[in-house]
Structures are given as structure tokens and as C-alpha cells.
PDB file of N, CA and C in Angstrom:
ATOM      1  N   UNK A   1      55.432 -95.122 -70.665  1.00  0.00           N
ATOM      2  CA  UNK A   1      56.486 -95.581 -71.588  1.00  0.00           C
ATOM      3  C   UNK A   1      56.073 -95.251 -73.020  1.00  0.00           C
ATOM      4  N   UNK A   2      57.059 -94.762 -74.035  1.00  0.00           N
ATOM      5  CA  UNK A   2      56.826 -94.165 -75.154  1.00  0.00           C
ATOM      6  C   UNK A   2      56.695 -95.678 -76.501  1.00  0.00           C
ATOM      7  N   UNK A   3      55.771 -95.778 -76.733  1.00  0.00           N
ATOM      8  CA  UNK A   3      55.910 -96.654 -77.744  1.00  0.00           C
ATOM      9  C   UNK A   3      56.546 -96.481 -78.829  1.00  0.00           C
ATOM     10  N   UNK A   4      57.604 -97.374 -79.557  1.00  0.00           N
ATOM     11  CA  UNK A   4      57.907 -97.011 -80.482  1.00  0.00           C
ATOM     12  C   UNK A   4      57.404 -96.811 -81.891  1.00  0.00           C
ATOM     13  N   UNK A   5      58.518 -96.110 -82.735  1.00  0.00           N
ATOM     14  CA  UNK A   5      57.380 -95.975 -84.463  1.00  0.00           C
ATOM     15  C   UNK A   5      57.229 -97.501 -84.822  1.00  0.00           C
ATOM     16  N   UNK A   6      58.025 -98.519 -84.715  1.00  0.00           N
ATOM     17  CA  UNK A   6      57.321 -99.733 -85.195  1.00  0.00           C
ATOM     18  C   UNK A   6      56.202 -99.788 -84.452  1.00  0.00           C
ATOM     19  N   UNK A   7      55.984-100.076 -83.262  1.00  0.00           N
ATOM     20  CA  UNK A   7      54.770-100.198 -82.726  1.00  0.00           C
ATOM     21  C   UNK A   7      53.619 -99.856 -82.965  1.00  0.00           C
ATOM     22  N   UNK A   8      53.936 -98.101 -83.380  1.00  0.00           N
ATOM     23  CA  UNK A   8      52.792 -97.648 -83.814  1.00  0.00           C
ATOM     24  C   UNK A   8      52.668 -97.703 -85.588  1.00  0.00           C
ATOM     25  N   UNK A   9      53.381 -98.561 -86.203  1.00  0.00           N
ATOM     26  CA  UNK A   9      53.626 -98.447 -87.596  1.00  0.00           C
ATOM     27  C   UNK A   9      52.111-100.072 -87.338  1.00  0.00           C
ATOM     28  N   UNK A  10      53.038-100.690 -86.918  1.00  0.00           N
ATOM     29  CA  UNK A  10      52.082-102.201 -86.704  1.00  0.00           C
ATOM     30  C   UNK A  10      50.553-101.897 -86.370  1.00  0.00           C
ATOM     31  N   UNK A  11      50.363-100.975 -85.314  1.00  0.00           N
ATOM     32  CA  UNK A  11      48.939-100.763 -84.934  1.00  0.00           C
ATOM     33  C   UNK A  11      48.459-100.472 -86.436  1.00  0.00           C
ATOM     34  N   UNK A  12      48.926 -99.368 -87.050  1.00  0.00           N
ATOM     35  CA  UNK A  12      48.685 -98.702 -88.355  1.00  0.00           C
ATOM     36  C   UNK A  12      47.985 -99.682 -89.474  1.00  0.00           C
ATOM     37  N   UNK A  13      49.415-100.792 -89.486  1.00  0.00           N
ATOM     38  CA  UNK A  13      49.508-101.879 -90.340  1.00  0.00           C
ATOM     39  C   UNK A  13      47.637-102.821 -90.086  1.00  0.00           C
ATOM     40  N   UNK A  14      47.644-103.725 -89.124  1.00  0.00           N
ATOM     41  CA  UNK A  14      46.770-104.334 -88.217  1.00  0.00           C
ATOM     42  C   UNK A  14      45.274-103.377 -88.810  1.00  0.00           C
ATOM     43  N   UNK A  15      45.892-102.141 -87.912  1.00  0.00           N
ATOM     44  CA  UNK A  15      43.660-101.288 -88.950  1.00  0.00           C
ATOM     45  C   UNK A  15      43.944-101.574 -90.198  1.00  0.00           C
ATOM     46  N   UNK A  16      44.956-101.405 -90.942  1.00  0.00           N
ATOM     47  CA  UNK A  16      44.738-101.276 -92.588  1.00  0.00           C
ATOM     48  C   UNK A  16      43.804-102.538 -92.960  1.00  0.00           C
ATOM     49  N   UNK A  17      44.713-103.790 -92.374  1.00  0.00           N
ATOM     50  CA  UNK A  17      44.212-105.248 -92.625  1.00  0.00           C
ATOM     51  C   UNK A  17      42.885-105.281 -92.502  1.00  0.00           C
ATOM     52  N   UNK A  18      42.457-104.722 -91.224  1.00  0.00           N
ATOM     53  CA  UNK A  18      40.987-105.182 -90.172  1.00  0.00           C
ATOM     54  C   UNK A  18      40.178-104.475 -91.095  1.00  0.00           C
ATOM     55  N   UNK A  19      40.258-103.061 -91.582  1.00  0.00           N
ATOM     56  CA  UNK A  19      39.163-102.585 -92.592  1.00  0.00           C
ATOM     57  C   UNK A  19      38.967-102.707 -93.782  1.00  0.00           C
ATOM     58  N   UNK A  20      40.511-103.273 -94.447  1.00  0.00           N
ATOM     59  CA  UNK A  20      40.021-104.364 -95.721  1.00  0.00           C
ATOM     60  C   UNK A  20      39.046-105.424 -95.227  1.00  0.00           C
ATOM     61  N   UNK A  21      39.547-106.097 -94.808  1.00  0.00           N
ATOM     62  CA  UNK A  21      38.700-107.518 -94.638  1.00  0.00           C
ATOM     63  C   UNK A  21      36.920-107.146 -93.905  1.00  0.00           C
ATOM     64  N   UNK A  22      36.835-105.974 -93.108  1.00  0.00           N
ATOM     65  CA  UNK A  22      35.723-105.140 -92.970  1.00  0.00           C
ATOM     66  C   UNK A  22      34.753-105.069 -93.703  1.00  0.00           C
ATOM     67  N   UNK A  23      35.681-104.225 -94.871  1.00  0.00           N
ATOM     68  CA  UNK A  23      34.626-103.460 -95.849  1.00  0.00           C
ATOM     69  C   UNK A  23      34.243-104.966 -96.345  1.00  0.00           C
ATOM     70  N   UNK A  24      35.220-106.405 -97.028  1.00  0.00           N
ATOM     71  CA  UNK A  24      34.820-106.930 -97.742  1.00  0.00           C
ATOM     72  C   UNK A  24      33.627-107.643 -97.349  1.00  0.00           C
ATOM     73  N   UNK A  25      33.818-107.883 -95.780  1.00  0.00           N
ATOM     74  CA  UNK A  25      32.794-108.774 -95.310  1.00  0.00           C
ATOM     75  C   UNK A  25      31.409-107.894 -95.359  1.00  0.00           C
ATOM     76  N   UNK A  26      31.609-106.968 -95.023  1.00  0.00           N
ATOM     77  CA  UNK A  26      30.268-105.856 -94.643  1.00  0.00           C
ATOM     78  C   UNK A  26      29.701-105.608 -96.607  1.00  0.00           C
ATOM     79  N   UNK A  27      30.521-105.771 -97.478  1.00  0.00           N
ATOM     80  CA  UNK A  27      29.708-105.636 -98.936  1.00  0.00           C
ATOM     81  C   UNK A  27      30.452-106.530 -99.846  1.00  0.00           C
ATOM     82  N   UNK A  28      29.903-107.808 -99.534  1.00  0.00           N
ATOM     83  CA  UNK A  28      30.314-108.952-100.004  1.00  0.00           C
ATOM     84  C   UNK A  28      29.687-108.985-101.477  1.00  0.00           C
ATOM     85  N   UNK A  29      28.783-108.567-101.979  1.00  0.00           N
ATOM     86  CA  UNK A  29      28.241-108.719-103.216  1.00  0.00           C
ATOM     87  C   UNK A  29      29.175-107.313-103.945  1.00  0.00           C
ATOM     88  N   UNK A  30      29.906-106.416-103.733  1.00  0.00           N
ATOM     89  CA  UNK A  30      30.881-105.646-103.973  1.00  0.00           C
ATOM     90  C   UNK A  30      32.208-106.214-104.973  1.00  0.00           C
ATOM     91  N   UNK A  31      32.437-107.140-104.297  1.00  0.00           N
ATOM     92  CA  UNK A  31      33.660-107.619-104.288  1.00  0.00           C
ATOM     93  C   UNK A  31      34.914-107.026-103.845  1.00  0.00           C
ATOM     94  N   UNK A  32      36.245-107.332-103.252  1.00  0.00           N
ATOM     95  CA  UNK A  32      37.100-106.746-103.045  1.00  0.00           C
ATOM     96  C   UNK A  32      37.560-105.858-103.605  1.00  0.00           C
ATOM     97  N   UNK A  33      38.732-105.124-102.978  1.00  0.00           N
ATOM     98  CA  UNK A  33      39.120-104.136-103.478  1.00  0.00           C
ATOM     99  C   UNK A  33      40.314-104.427-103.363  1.00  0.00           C
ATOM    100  N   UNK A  34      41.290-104.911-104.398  1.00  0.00           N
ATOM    101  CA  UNK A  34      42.068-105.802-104.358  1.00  0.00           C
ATOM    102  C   UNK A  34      43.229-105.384-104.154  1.00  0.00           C
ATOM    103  N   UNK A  35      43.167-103.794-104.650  1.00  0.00           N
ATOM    104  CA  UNK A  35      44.410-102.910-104.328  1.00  0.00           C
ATOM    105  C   UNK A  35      44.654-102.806-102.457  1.00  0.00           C
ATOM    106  N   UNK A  36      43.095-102.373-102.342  1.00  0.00           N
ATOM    107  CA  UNK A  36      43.347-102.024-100.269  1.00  0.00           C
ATOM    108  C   UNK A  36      43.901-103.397 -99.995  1.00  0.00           C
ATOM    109  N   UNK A  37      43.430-104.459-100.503  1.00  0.00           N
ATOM    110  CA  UNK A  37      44.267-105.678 -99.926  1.00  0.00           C
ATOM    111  C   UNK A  37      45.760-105.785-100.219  1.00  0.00           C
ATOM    112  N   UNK A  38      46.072-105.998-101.146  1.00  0.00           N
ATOM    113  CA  UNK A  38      47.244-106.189-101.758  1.00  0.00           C
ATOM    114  C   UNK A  38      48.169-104.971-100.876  1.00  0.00           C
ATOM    115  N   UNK A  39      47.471-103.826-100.261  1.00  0.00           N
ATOM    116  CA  UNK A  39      48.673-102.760-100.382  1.00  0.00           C
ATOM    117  C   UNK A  39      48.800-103.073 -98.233  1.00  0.00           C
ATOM    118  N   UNK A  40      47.676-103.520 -97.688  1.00  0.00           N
ATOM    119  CA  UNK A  40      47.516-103.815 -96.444  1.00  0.00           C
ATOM    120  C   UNK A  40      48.287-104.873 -96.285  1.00  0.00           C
ATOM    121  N   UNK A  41      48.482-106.136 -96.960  1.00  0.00           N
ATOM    122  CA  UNK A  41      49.135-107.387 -96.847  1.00  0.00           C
ATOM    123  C   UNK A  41      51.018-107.287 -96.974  1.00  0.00           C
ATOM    124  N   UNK A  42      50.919-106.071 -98.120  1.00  0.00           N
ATOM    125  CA  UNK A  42      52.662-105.579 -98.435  1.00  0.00           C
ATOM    126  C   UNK A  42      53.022-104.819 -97.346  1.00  0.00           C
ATOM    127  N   UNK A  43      52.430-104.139 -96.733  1.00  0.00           N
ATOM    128  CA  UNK A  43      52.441-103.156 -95.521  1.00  0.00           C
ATOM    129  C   UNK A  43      52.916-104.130 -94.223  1.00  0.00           C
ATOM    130  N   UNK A  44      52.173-104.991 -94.018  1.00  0.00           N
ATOM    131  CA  UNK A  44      52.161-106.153 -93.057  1.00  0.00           C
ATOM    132  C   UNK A  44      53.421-106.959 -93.366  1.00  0.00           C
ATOM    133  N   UNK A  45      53.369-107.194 -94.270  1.00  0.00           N
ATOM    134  CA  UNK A  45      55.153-108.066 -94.811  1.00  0.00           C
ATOM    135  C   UNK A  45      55.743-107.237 -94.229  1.00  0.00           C
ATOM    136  N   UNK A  46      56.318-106.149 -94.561  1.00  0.00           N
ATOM    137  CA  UNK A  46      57.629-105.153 -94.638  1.00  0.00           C
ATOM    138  C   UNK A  46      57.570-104.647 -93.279  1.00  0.00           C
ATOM    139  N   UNK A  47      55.986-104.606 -92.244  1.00  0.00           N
ATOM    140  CA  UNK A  47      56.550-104.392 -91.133  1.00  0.00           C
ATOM    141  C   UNK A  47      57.561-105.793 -90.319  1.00  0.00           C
ATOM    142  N   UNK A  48      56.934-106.678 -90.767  1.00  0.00           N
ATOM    143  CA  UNK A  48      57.747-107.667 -90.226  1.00  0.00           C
ATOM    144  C   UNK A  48      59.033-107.906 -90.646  1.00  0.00           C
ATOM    145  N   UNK A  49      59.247-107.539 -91.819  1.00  0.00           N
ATOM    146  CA  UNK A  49      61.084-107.936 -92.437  1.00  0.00           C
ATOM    147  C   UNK A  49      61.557-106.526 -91.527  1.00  0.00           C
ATOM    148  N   UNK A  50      61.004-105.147 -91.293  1.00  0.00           N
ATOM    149  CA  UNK A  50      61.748-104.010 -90.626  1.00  0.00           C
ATOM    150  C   UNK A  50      62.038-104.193 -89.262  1.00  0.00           C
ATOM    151  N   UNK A  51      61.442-105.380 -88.751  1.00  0.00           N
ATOM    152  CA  UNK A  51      61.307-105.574 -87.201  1.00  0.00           C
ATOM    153  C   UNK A  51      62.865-106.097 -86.795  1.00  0.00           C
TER     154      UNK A  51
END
């Protein structure tokens, strides 16, 4: 069965999140990168309002 582009938009969405929060945990004396967050979290909204 062919998954759809949301589906695979969400998988997309989901890594963006998992390797922000990644990197932050893995170089915590770094500090965030507030843009990869901010742009992973807007990504994550808008898949859900497109659903």
C-alpha cells in the first residue's frame, strides 16, 4: 500500500523534531538552535492544520 505525501510529510516532520531535540540534548553546553526548533515545531503545526 502506497503511503501518502502527508504520511510521508509527517515522518519528515517527526525527524526534523527528533534531531532538534538530538543535537540539543547531545551539546547541551551549545545551546539551542532556536531557528531548527522554531522551524521543526511550525512544520509540525501546519502538518496537523493540513491533515
Amino acid at each position: 500500500m502506497k503511503s501518502s505525501i502527508s504520511d510521508e510529510y509527517k515522518k519528515w516532520v517527526e525527524n526534523r523534531v527528533m534531531t532538534a531535540y538530538k543535537n540539543l540534548s547531545d551539546n547541551p553546553n551549545q545551546g539551542v538552535n532556536s531557528n531548527e526548533v522554531r522551524d521543526a515545531v511550525l512544520a509540525k503545526i501546519q502538518a496537523r492544520q493540513n491533515h
